[in-house]
C-alpha atoms as a PDB file:
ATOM      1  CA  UNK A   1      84.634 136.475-117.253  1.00  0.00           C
ATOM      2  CA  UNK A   2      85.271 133.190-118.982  1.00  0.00           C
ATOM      3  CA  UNK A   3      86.934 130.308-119.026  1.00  0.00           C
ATOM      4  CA  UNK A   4      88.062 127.776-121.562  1.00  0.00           C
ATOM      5  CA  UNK A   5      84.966 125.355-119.939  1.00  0.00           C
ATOM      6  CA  UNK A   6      82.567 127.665-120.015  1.00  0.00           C
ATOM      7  CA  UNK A   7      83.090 128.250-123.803  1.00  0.00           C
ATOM      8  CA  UNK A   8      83.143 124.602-124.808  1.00  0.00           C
ATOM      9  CA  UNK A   9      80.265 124.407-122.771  1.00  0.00           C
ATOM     10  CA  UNK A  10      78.519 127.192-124.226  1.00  0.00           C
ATOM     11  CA  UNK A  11      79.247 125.551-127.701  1.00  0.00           C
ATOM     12  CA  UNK A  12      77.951 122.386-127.032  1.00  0.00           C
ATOM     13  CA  UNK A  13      74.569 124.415-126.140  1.00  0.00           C
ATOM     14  CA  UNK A  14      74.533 126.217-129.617  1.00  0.00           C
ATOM     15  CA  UNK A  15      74.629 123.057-131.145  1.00  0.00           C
ATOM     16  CA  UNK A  16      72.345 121.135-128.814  1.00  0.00           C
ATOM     17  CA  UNK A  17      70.154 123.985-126.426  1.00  0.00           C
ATOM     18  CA  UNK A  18      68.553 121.223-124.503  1.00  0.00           C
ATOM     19  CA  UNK A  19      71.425 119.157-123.268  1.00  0.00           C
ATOM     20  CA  UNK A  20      70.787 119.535-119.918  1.00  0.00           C
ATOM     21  CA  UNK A  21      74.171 118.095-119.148  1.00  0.00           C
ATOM     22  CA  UNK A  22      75.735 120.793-120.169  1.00  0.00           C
ATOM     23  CA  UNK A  23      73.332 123.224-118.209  1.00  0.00           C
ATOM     24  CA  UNK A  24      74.553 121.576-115.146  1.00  0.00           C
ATOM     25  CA  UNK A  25      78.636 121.884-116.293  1.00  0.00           C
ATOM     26  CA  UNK A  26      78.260 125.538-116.650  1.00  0.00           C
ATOM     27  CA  UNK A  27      76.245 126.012-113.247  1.00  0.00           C
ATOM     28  CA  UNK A  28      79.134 124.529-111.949  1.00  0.00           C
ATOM     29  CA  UNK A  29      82.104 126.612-113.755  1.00  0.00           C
ATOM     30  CA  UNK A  30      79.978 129.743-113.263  1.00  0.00           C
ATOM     31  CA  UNK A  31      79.988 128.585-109.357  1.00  0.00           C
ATOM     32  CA  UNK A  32      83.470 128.432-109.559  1.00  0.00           C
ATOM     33  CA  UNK A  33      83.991 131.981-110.767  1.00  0.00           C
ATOM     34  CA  UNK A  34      81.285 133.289-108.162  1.00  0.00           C
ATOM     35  CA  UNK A  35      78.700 134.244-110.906  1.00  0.00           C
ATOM     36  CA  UNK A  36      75.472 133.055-108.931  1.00  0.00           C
ATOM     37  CA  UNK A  37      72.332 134.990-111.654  1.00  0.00           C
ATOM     38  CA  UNK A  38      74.489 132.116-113.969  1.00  0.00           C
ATOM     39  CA  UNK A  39      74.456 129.584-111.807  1.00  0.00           C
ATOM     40  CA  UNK A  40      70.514 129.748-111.365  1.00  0.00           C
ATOM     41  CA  UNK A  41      70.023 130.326-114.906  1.00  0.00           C
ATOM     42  CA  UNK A  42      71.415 126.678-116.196  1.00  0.00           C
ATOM     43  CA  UNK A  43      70.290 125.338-112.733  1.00  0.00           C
ATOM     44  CA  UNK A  44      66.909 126.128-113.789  1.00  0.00           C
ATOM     45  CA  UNK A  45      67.130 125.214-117.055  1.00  0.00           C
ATOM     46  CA  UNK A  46      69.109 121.487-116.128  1.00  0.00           C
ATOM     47  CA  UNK A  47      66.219 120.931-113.366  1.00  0.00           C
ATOM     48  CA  UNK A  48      63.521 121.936-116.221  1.00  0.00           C
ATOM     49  CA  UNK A  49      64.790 119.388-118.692  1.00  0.00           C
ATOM     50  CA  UNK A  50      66.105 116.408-115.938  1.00  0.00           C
ATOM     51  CA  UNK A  51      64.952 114.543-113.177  1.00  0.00           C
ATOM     52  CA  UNK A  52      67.657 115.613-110.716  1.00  0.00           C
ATOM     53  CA  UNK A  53      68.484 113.403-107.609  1.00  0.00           C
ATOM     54  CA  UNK A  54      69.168 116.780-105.067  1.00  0.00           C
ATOM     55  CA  UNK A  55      72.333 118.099-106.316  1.00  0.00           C
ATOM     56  CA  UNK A  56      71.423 120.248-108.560  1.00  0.00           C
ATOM     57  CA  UNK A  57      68.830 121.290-106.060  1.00  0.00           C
ATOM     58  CA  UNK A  58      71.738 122.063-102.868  1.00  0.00           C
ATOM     59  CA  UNK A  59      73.884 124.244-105.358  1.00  0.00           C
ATOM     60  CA  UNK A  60      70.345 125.939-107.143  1.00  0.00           C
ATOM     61  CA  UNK A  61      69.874 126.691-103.191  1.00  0.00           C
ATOM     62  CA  UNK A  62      73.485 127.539-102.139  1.00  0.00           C
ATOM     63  CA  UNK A  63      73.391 130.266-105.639  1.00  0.00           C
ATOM     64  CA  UNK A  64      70.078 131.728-104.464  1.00  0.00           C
ATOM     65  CA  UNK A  65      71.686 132.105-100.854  1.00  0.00           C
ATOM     66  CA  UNK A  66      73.909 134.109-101.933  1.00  0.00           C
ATOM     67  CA  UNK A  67      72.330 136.216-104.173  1.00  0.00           C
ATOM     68  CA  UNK A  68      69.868 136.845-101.046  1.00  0.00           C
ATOM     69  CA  UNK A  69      67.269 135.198-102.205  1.00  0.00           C
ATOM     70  CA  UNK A  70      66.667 133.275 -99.249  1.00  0.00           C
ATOM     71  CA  UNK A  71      63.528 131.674 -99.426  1.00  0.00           C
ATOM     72  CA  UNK A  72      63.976 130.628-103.201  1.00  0.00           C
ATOM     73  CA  UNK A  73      66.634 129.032-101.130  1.00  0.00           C
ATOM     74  CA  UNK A  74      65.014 127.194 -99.030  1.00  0.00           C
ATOM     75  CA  UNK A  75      62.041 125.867-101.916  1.00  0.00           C
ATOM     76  CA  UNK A  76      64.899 124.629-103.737  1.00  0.00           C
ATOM     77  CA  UNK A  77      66.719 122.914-100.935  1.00  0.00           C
ATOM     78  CA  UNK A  78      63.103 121.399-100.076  1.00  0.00           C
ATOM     79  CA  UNK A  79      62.726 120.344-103.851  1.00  0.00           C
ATOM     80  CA  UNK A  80      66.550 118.802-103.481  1.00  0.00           C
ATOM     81  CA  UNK A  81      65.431 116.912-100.111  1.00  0.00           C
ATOM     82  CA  UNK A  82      62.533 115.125-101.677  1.00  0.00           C
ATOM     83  CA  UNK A  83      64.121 114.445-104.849  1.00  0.00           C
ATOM     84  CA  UNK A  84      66.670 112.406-102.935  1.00  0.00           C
ATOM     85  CA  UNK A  85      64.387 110.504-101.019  1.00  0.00           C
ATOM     86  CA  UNK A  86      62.699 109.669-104.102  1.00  0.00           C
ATOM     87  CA  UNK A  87      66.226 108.310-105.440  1.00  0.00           C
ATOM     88  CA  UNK A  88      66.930 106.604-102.524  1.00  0.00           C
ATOM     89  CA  UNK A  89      69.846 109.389-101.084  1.00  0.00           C
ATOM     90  CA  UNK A  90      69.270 109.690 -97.900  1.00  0.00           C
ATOM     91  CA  UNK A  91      72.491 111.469 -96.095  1.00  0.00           C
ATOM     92  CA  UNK A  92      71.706 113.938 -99.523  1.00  0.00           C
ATOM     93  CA  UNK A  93      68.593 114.172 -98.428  1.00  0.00           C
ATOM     94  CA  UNK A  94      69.411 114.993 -94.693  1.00  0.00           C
ATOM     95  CA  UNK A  95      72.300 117.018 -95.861  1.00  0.00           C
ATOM     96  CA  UNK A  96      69.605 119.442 -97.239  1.00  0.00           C
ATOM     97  CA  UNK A  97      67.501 119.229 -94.197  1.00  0.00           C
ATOM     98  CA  UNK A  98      70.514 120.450 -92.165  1.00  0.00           C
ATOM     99  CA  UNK A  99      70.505 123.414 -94.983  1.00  0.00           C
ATOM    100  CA  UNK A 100      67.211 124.611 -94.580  1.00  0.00           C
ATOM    101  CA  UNK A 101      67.455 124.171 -90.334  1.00  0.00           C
ATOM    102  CA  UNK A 102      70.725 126.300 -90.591  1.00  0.00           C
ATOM    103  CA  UNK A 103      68.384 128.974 -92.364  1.00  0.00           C
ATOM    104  CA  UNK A 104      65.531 128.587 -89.879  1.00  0.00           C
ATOM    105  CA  UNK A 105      68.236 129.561 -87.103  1.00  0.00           C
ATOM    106  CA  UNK A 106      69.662 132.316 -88.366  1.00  0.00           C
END
Protein backbone atom coordinates (compact mmCIF):
# COMPACT_ATOMS: atom_id res chain seq x y z
CA UNK A 1 0.00 0.00 0.00
CA UNK A 2 0.75 3.64 -0.61
CA UNK A 3 -0.05 6.82 -0.02
CA UNK A 4 0.29 10.14 -1.73
CA UNK A 5 3.27 10.90 1.21
CA UNK A 6 4.93 8.03 0.84
CA UNK A 7 5.41 8.66 -2.94
CA UNK A 8 6.58 12.25 -2.65
CA UNK A 9 8.68 10.95 -0.13
CA UNK A 10 10.02 8.22 -2.05
CA UNK A 11 10.78 10.85 -4.84
CA UNK A 12 12.57 13.13 -2.90
CA UNK A 13 14.92 9.94 -2.07
CA UNK A 14 15.53 9.19 -5.87
CA UNK A 15 16.68 12.49 -6.23
CA UNK A 16 18.58 12.88 -2.98
CA UNK A 17 19.19 8.95 -1.29
CA UNK A 18 20.79 10.43 1.73
CA UNK A 19 18.29 12.93 2.98
CA UNK A 20 17.79 11.51 6.06
CA UNK A 21 14.81 13.73 6.57
CA UNK A 22 12.99 12.06 4.40
CA UNK A 23 14.02 8.55 5.87
CA UNK A 24 12.40 9.66 9.00
CA UNK A 25 8.90 11.02 7.01
CA UNK A 26 8.44 7.67 5.53
CA UNK A 27 9.17 5.69 8.91
CA UNK A 28 6.50 7.65 10.01
CA UNK A 29 3.77 7.21 7.05
CA UNK A 30 4.80 3.54 6.88
CA UNK A 31 3.93 3.58 10.86
CA UNK A 32 0.82 4.92 10.02
CA UNK A 33 -0.19 2.18 7.61
CA UNK A 34 1.20 -0.57 10.11
CA UNK A 35 4.16 -1.58 7.79
CA UNK A 36 6.85 -2.07 10.66
CA UNK A 37 10.06 -4.16 8.14
CA UNK A 38 9.48 -0.24 6.54
CA UNK A 39 9.50 1.49 9.39
CA UNK A 40 12.97 -0.07 10.54
CA UNK A 41 14.32 0.16 7.19
CA UNK A 42 14.33 4.26 6.95
CA UNK A 43 14.68 4.21 10.81
CA UNK A 44 17.91 2.65 10.26
CA UNK A 45 18.90 4.40 7.52
CA UNK A 46 17.74 8.20 9.23
CA UNK A 47 19.73 7.03 12.54
CA UNK A 48 22.80 5.97 10.12
CA UNK A 49 23.00 9.35 8.45
CA UNK A 50 21.72 11.77 11.72
CA UNK A 51 22.44 12.37 15.12
CA UNK A 52 18.95 11.65 16.48
CA UNK A 53 17.82 13.12 19.91
CA UNK A 54 15.60 9.62 20.97
CA UNK A 55 12.72 9.79 18.74
CA UNK A 56 13.68 8.12 16.13
CA UNK A 57 15.07 5.67 18.61
CA UNK A 58 11.26 5.10 20.69
CA UNK A 59 9.47 4.47 17.23
CA UNK A 60 12.83 2.23 15.74
CA UNK A 61 11.91 0.37 19.22
CA UNK A 62 8.06 0.51 19.17
CA UNK A 63 8.50 -1.08 15.05
CA UNK A 64 10.84 -3.81 16.31
CA UNK A 65 8.20 -4.56 19.18
CA UNK A 66 5.96 -5.36 17.06
CA UNK A 67 7.55 -7.21 14.61
CA UNK A 68 8.74 -9.41 17.77
CA UNK A 69 11.89 -8.47 17.79
CA UNK A 70 12.06 -7.69 21.28
CA UNK A 71 15.41 -7.22 22.29
CA UNK A 72 16.37 -5.15 19.08
CA UNK A 73 13.71 -3.36 20.98
CA UNK A 74 15.04 -2.77 23.86
CA UNK A 75 18.96 -1.80 22.26
CA UNK A 76 17.18 0.74 20.42
CA UNK A 77 15.10 2.17 23.20
CA UNK A 78 18.56 2.13 25.24
CA UNK A 79 20.29 3.95 22.20
CA UNK A 80 17.04 6.51 22.28
CA UNK A 81 17.55 6.98 26.24
CA UNK A 82 21.13 8.06 25.99
CA UNK A 83 20.77 10.02 22.98
CA UNK A 84 18.37 12.21 24.91
CA UNK A 85 20.38 12.69 27.78
CA UNK A 86 23.06 13.69 25.56
CA UNK A 87 20.54 16.44 24.08
CA UNK A 88 19.46 17.46 27.19
CA UNK A 89 15.65 15.52 26.98
CA UNK A 90 15.16 14.23 29.93
CA UNK A 91 11.22 13.21 30.34
CA UNK A 92 12.33 11.60 26.51
CA UNK A 93 14.82 10.07 28.07
CA UNK A 94 12.76 8.63 31.06
CA UNK A 95 9.93 8.04 28.72
CA UNK A 96 12.22 5.31 27.18
CA UNK A 97 13.31 4.02 30.48
CA UNK A 98 9.63 3.38 31.33
CA UNK A 99 9.73 1.42 27.74
CA UNK A 100 12.35 -0.86 28.38
CA UNK A 101 10.98 -1.48 32.38
CA UNK A 102 7.51 -2.27 30.76
CA UNK A 103 9.52 -5.01 28.71
CA UNK A 104 11.52 -6.24 31.70
CA UNK A 105 7.96 -6.95 33.38
CA UNK A 106 6.33 -8.66 31.00
Amino acid sequence: MTTPRIESLHKMLLANPGNAMAHYGLANEYWKISDYAAVVRHLVAYLEASDDQGAGYRLLGQARQRLGDIEAARAAWRQGQQAAERHGHPTLAAELGELIADLEQA
